[in-house]
PDB file of N, CA and C in Angstrom:
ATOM      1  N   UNK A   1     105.538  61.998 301.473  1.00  0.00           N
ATOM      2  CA  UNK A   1     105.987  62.022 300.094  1.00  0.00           C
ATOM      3  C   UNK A   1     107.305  62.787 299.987  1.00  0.00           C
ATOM      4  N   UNK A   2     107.210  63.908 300.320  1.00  0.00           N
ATOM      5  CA  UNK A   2     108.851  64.812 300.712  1.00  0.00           C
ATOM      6  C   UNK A   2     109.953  64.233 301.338  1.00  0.00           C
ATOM      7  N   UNK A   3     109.741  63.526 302.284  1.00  0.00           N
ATOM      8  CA  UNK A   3     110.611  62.339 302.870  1.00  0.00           C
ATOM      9  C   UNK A   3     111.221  61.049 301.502  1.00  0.00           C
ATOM     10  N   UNK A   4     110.378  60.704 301.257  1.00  0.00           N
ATOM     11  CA  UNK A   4     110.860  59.503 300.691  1.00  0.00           C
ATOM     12  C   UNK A   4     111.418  60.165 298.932  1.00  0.00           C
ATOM     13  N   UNK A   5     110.494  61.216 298.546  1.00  0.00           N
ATOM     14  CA  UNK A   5     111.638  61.764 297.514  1.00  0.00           C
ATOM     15  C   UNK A   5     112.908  62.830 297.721  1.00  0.00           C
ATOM     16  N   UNK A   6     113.124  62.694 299.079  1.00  0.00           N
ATOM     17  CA  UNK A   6     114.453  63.530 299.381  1.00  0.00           C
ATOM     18  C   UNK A   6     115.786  61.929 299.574  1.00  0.00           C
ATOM     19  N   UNK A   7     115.126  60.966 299.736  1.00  0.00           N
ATOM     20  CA  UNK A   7     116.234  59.762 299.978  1.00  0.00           C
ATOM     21  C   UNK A   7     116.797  60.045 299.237  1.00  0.00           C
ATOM     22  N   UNK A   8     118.410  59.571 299.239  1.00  0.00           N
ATOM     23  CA  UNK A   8     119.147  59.912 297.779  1.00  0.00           C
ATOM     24  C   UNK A   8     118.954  58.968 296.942  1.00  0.00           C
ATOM     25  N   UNK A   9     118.496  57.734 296.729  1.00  0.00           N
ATOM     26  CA  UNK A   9     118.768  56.656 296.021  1.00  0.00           C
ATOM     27  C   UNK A   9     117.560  57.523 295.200  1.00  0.00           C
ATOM     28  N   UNK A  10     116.136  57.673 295.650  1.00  0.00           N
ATOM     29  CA  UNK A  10     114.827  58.522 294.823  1.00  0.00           C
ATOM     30  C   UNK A  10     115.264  59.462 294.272  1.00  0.00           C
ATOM     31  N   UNK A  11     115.823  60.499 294.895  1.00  0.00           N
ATOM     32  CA  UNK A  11     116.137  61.915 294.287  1.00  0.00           C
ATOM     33  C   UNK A  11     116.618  61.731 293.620  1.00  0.00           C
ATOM     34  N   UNK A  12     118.385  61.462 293.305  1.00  0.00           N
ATOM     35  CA  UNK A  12     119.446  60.842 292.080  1.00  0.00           C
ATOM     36  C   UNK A  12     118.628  59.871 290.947  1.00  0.00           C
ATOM     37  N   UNK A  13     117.464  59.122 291.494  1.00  0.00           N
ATOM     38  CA  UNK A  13     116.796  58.565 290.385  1.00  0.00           C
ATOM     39  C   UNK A  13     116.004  59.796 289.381  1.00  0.00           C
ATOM     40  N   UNK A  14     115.851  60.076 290.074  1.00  0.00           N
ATOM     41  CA  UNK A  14     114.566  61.450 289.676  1.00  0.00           C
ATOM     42  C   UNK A  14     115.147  61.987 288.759  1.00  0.00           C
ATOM     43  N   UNK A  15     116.500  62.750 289.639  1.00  0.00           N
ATOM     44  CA  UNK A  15     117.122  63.626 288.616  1.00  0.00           C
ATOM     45  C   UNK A  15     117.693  62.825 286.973  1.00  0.00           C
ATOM     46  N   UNK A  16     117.915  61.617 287.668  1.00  0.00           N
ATOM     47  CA  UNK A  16     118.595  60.895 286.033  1.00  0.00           C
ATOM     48  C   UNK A  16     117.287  60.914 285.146  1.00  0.00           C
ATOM     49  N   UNK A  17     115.958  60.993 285.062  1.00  0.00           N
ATOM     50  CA  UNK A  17     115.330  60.663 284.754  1.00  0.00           C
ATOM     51  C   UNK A  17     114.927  62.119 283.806  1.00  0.00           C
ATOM     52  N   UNK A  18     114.989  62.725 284.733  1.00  0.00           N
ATOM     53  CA  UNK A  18     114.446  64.440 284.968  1.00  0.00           C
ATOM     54  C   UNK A  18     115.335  64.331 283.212  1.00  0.00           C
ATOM     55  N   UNK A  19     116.837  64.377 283.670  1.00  0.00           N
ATOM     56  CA  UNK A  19     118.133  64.822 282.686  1.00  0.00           C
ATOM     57  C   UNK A  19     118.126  64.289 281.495  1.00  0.00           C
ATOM     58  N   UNK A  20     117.326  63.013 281.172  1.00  0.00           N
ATOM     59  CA  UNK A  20     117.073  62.543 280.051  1.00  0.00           C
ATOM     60  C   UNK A  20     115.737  62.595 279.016  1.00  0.00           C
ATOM     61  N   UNK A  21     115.019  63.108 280.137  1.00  0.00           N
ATOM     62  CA  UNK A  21     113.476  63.467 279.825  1.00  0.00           C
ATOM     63  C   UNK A  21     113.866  64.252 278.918  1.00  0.00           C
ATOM     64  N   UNK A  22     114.766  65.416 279.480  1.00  0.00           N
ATOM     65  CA  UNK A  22     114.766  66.987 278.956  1.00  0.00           C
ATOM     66  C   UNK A  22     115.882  66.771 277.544  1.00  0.00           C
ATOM     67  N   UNK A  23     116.783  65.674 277.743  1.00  0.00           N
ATOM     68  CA  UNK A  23     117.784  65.746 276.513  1.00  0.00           C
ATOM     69  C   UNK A  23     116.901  64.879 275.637  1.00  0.00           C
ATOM     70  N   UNK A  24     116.101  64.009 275.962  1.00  0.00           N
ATOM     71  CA  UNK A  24     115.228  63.690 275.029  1.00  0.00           C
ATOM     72  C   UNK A  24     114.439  64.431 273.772  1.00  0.00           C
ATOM     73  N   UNK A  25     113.577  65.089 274.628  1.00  0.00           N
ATOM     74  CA  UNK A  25     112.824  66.414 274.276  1.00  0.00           C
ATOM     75  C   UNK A  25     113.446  67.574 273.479  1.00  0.00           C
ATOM     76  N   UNK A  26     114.860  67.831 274.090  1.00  0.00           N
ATOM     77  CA  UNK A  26     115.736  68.532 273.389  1.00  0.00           C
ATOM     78  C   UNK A  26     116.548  68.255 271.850  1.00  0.00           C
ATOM     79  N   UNK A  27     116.664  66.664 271.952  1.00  0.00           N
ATOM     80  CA  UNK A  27     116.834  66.084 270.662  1.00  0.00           C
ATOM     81  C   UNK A  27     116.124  65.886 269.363  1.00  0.00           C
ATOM     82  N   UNK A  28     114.653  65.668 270.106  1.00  0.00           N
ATOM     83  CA  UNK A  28     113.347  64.795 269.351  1.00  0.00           C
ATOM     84  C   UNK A  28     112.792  66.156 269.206  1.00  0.00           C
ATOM     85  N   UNK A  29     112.616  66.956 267.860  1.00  0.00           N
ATOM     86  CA  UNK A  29     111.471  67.932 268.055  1.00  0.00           C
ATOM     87  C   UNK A  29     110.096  67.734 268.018  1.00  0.00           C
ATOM     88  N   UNK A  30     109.593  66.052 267.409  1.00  0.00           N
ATOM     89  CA  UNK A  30     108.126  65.310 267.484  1.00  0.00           C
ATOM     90  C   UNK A  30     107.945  65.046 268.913  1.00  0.00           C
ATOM     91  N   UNK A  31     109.329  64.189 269.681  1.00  0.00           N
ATOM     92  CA  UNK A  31     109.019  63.925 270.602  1.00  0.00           C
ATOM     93  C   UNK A  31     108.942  65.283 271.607  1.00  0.00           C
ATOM     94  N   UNK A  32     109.148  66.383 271.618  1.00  0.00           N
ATOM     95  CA  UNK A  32     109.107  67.318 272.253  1.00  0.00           C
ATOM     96  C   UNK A  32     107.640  68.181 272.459  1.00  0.00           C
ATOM     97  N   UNK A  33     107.324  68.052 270.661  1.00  0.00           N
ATOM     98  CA  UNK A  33     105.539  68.152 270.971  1.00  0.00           C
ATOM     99  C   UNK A  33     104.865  67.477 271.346  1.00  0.00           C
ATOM    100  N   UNK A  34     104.749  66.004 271.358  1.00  0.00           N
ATOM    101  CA  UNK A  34     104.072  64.946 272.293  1.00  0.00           C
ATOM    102  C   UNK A  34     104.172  65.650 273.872  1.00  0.00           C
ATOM    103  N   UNK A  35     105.171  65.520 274.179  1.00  0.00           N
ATOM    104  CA  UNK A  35     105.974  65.733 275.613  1.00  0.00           C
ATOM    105  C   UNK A  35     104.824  66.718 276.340  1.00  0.00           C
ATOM    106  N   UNK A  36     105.091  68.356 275.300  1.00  0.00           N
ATOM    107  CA  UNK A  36     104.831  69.483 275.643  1.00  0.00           C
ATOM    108  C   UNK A  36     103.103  69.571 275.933  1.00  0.00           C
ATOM    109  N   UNK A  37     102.314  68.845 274.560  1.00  0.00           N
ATOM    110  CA  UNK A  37     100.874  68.302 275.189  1.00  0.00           C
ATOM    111  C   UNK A  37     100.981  67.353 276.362  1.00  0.00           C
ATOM    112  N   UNK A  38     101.215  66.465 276.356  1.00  0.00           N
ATOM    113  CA  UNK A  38     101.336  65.281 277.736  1.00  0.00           C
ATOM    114  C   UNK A  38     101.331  66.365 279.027  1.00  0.00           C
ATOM    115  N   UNK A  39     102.311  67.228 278.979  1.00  0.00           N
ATOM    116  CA  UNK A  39     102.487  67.715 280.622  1.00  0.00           C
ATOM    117  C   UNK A  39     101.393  68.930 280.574  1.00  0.00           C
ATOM    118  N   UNK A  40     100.991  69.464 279.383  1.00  0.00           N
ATOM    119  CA  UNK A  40     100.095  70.409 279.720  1.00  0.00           C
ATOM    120  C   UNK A  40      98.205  69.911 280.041  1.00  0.00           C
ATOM    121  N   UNK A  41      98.582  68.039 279.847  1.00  0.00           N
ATOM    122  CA  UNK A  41      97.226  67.852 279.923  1.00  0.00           C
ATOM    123  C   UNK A  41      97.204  67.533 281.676  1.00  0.00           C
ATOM    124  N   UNK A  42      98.808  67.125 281.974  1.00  0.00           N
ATOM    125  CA  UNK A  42      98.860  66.560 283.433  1.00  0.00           C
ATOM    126  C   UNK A  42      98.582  67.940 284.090  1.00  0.00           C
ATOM    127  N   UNK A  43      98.981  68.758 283.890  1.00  0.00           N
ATOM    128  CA  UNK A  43      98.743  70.297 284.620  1.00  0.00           C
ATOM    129  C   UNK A  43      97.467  70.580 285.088  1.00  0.00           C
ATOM    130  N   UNK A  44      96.599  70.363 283.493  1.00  0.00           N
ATOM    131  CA  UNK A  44      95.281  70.991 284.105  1.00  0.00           C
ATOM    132  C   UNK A  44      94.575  69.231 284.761  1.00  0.00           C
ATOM    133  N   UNK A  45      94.808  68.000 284.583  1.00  0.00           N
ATOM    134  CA  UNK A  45      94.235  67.286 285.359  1.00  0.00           C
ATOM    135  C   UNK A  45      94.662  67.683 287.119  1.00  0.00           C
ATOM    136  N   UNK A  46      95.875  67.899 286.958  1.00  0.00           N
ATOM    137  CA  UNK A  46      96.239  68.136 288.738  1.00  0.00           C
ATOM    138  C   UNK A  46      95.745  69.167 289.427  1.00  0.00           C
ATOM    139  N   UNK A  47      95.489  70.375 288.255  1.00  0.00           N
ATOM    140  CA  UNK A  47      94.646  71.652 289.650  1.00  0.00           C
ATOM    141  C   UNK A  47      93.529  71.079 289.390  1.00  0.00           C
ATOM    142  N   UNK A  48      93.003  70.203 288.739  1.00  0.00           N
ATOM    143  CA  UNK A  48      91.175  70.131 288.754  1.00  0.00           C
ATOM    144  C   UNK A  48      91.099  68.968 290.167  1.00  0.00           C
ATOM    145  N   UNK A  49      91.832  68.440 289.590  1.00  0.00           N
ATOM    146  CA  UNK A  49      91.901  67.311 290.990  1.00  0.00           C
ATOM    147  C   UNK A  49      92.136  68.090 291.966  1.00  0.00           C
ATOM    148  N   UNK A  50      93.325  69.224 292.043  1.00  0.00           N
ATOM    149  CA  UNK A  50      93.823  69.364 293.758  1.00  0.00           C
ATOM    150  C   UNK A  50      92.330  70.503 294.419  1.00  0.00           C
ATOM    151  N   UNK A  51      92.214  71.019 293.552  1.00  0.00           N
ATOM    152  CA  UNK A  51      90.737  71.813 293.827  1.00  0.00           C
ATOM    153  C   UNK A  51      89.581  71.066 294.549  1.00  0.00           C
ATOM    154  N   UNK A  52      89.414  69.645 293.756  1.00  0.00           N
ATOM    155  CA  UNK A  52      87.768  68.961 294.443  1.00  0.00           C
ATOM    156  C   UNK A  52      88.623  68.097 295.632  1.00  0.00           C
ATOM    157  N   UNK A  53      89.689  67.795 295.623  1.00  0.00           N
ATOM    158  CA  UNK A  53      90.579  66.987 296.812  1.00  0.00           C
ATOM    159  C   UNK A  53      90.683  67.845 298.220  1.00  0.00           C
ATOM    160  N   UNK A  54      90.370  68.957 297.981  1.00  0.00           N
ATOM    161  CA  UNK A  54      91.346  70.259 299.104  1.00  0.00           C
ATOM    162  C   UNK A  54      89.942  69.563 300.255  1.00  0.00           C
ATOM    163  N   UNK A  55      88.765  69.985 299.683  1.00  0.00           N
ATOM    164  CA  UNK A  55      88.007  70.222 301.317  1.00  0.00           C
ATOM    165  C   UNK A  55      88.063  68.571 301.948  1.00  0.00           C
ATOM    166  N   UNK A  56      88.341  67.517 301.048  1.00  0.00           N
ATOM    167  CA  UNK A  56      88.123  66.247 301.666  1.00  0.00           C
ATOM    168  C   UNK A  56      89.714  66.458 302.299  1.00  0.00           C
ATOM    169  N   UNK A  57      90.484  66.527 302.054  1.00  0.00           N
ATOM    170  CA  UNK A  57      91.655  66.830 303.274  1.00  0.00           C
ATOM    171  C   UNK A  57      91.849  67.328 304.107  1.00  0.00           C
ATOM    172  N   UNK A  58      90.955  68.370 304.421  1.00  0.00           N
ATOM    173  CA  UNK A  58      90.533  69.261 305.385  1.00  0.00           C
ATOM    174  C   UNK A  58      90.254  68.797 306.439  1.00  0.00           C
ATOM    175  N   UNK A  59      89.112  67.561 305.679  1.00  0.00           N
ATOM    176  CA  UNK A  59      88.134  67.318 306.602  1.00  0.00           C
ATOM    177  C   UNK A  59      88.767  66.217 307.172  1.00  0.00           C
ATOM    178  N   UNK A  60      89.905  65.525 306.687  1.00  0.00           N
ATOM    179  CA  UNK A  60      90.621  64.120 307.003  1.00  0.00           C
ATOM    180  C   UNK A  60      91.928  64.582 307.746  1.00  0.00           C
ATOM    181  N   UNK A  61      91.949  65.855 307.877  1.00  0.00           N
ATOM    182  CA  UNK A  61      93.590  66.287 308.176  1.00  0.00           C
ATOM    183  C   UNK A  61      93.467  65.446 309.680  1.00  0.00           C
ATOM    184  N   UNK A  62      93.272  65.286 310.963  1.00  0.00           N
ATOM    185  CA  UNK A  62      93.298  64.184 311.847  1.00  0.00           C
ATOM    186  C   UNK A  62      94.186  62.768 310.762  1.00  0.00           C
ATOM    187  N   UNK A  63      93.546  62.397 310.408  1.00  0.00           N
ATOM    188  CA  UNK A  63      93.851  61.020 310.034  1.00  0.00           C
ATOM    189  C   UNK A  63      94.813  61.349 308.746  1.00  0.00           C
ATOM    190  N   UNK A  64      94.932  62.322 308.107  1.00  0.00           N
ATOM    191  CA  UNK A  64      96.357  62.774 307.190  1.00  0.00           C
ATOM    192  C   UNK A  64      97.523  62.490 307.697  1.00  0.00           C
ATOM    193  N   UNK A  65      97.273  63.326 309.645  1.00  0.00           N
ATOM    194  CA  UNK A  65      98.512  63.598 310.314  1.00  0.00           C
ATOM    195  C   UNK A  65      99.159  62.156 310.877  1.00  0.00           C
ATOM    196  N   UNK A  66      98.008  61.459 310.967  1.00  0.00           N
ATOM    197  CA  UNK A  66      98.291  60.120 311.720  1.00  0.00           C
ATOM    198  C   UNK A  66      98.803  59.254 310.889  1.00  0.00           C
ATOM    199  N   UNK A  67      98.735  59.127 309.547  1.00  0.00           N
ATOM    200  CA  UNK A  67      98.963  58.040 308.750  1.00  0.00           C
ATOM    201  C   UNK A  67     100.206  59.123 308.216  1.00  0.00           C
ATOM    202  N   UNK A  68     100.329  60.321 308.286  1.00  0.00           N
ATOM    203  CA  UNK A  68     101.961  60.491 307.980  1.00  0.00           C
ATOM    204  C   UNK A  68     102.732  60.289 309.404  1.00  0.00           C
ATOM    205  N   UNK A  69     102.371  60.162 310.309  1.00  0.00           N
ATOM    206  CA  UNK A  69     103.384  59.960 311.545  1.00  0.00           C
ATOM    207  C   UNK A  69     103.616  58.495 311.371  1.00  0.00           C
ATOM    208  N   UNK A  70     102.744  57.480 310.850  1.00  0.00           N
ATOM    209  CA  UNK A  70     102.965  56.445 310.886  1.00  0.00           C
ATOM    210  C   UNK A  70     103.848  56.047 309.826  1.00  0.00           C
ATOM    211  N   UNK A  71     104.082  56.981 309.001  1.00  0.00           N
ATOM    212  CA  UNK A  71     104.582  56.770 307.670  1.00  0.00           C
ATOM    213  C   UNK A  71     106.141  56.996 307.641  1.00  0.00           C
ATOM    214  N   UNK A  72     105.668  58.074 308.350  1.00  0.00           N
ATOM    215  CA  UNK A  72     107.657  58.748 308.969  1.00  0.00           C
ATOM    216  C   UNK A  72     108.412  57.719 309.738  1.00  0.00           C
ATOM    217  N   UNK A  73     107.480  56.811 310.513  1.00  0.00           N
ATOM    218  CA  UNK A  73     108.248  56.156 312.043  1.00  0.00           C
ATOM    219  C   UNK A  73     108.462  55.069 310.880  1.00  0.00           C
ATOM    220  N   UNK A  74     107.934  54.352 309.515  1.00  0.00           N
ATOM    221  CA  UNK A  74     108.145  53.007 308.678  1.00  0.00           C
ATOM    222  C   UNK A  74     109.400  53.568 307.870  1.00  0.00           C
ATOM    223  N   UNK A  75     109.438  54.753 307.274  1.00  0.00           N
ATOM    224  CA  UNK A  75     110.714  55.291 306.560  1.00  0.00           C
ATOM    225  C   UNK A  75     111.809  55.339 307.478  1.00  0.00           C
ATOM    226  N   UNK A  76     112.232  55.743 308.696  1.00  0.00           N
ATOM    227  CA  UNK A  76     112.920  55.924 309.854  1.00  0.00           C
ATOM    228  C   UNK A  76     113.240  54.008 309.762  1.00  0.00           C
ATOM    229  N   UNK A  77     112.560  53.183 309.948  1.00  0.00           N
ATOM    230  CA  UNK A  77     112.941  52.218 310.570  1.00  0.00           C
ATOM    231  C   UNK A  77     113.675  51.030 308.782  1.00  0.00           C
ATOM    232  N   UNK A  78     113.306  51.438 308.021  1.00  0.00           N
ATOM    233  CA  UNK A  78     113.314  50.963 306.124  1.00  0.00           C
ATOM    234  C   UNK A  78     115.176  52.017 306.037  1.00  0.00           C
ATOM    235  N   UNK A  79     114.964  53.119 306.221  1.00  0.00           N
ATOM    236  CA  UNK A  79     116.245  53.645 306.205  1.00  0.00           C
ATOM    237  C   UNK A  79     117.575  53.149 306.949  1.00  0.00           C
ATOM    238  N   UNK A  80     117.373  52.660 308.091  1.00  0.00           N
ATOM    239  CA  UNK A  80     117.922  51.714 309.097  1.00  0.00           C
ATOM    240  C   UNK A  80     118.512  50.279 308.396  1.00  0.00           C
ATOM    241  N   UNK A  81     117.329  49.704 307.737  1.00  0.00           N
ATOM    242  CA  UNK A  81     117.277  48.286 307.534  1.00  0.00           C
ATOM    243  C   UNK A  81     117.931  48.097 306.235  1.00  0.00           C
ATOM    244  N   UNK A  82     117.570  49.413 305.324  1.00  0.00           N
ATOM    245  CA  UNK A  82     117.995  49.277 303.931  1.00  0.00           C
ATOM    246  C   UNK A  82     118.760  50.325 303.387  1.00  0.00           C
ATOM    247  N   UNK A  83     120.087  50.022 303.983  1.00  0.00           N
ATOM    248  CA  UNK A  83     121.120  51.383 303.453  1.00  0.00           C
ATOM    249  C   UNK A  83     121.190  51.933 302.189  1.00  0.00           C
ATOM    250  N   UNK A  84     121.131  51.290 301.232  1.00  0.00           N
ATOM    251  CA  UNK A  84     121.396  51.445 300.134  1.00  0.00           C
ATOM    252  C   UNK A  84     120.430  52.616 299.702  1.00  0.00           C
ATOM    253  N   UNK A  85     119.524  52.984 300.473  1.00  0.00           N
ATOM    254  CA  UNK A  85     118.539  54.129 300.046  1.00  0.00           C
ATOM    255  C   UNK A  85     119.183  55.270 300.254  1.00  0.00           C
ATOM    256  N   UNK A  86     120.049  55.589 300.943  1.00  0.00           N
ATOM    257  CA  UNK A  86     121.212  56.494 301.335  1.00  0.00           C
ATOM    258  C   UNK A  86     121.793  57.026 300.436  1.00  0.00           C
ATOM    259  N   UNK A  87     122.181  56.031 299.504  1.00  0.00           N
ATOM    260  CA  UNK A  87     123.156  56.108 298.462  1.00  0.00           C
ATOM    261  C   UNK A  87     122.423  56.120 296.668  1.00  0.00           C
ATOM    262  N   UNK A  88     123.815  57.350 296.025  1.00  0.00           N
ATOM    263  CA  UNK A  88     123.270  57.956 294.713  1.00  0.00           C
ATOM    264  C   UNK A  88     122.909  56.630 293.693  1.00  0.00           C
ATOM    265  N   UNK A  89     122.395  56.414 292.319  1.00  0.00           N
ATOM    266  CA  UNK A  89     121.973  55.360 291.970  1.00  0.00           C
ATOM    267  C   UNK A  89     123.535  55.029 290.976  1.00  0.00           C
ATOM    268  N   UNK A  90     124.380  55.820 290.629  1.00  0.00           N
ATOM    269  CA  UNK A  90     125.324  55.790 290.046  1.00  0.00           C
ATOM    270  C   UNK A  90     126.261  54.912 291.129  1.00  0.00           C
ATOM    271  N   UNK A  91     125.974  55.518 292.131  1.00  0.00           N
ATOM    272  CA  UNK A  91     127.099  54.601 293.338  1.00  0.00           C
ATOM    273  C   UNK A  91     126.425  53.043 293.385  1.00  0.00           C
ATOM    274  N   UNK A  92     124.993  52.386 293.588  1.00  0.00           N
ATOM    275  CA  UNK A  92     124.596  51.504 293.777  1.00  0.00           C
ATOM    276  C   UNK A  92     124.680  50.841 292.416  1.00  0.00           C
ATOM    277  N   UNK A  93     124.758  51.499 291.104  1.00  0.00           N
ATOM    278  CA  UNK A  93     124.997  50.467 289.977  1.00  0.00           C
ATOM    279  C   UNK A  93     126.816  50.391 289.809  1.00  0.00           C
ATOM    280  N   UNK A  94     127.475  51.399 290.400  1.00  0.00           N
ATOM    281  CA  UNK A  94     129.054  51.025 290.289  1.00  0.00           C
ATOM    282  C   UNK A  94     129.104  49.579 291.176  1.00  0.00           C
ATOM    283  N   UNK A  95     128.787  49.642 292.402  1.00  0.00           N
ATOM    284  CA  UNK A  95     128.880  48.260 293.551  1.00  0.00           C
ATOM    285  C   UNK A  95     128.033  47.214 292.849  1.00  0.00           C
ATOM    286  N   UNK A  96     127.005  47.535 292.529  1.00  0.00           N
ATOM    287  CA  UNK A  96     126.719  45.660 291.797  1.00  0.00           C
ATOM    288  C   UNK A  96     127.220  45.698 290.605  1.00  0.00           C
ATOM    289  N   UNK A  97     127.903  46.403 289.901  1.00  0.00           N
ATOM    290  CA  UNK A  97     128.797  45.826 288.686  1.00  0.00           C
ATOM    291  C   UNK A  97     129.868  45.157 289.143  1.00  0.00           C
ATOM    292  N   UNK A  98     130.519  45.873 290.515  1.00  0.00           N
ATOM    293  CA  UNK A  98     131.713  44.975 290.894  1.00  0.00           C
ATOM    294  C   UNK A  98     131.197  44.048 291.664  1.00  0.00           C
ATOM    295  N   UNK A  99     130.164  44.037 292.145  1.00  0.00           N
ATOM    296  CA  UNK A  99     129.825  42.461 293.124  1.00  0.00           C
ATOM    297  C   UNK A  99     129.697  41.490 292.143  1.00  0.00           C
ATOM    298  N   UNK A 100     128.925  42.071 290.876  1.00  0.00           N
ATOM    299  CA  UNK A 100     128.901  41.044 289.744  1.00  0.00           C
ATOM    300  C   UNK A 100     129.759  40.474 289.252  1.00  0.00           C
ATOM    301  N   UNK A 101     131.334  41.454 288.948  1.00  0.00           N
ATOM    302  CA  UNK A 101     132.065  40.782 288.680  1.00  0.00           C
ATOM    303  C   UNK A 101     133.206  40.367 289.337  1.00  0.00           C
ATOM    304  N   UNK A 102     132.856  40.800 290.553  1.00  0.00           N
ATOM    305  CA  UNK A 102     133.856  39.833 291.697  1.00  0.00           C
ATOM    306  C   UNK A 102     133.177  38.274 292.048  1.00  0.00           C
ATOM    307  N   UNK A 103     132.007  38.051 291.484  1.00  0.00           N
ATOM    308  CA  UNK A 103     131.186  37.113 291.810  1.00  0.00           C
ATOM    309  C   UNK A 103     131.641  36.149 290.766  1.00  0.00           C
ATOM    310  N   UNK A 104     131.948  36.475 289.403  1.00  0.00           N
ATOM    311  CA  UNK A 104     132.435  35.871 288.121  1.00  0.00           C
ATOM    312  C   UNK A 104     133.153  35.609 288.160  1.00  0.00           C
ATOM    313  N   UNK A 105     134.155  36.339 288.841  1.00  0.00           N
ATOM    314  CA  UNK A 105     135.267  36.028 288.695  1.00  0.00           C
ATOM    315  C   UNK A 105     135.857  34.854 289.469  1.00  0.00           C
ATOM    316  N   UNK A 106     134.846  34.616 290.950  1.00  0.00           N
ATOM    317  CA  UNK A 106     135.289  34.087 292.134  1.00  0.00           C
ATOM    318  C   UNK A 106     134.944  32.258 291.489  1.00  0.00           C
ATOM    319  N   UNK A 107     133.621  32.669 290.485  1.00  0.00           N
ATOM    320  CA  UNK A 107     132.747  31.108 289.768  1.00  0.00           C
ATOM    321  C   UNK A 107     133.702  30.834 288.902  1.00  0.00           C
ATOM    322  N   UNK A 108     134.541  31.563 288.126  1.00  0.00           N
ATOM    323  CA  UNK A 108     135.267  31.429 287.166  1.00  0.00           C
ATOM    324  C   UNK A 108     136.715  30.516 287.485  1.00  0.00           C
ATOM    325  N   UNK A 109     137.282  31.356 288.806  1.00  0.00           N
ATOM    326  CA  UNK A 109     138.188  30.353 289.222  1.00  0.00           C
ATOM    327  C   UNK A 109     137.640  29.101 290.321  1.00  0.00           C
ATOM    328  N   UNK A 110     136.906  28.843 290.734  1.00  0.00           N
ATOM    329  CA  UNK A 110     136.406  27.455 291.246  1.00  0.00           C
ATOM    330  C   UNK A 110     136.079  26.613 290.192  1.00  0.00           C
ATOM    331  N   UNK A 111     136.007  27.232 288.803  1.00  0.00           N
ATOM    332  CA  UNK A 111     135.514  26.297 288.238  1.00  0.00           C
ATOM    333  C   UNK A 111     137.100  25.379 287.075  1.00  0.00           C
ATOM    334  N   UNK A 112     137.863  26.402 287.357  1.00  0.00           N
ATOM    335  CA  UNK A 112     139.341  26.098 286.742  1.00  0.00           C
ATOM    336  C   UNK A 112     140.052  25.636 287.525  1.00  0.00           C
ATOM    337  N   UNK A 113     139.522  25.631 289.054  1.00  0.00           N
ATOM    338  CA  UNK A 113     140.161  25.035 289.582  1.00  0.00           C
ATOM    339  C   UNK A 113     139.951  23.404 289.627  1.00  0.00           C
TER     340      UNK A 113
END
């Protein structure tokens, strides 16, 4: 999980997400009390969960370690195959705006021609 939200294309998503959550919240004072219940109900669902989850991981850590080694060697080989995970999401929507409109432009003159 630390792996694949450190990619930059995830992280830069995250954070855009993160940055609007919070200017949201910061704008909306209704939407800010919604917000403020919502994460305080996710809080206490996640320690109740990570509490009854702990000893079954314990007991699975063998097969935790194995299905994250297997997990690392599929991210390793996806990072390879699919560059674009490399890259911030601001950079990957600047390049398909211009592929888009180098693409328009290219239909535009074949078609005047």
């Amino acid at each position: 999980v630390n792996r694949v939200a450190n990619l930059t294309l995830v992280s830069s998503a995250c954070d855009m997400v993160s940055t609007a959550y919070a200017s949201t919240k910061e704008s909306h004072p209704y939407i800010r009390s919604v917000c403020d219940a919502a994460e305080k109900g996710v809080k206490s669902m996640t320690e109740a969960t990570a509490s009854r989850v702990q000893p079954l991981l314990t007991t699975l850590e063998p097969q935790v370690a194995a299905a994250n080694e297997y997990a690392s060697k599929g991210l390793d080989k996806l990072g390879e195959k699919v560059p674009i995970l490399q890259k911030p999401v601001d950079q990957v929507i600047s390049e398909t705006k211009e592929l888009v409109s180098s693409t328009v432009a290219e239909a535009k003159d074949a078609v005047s021609s």
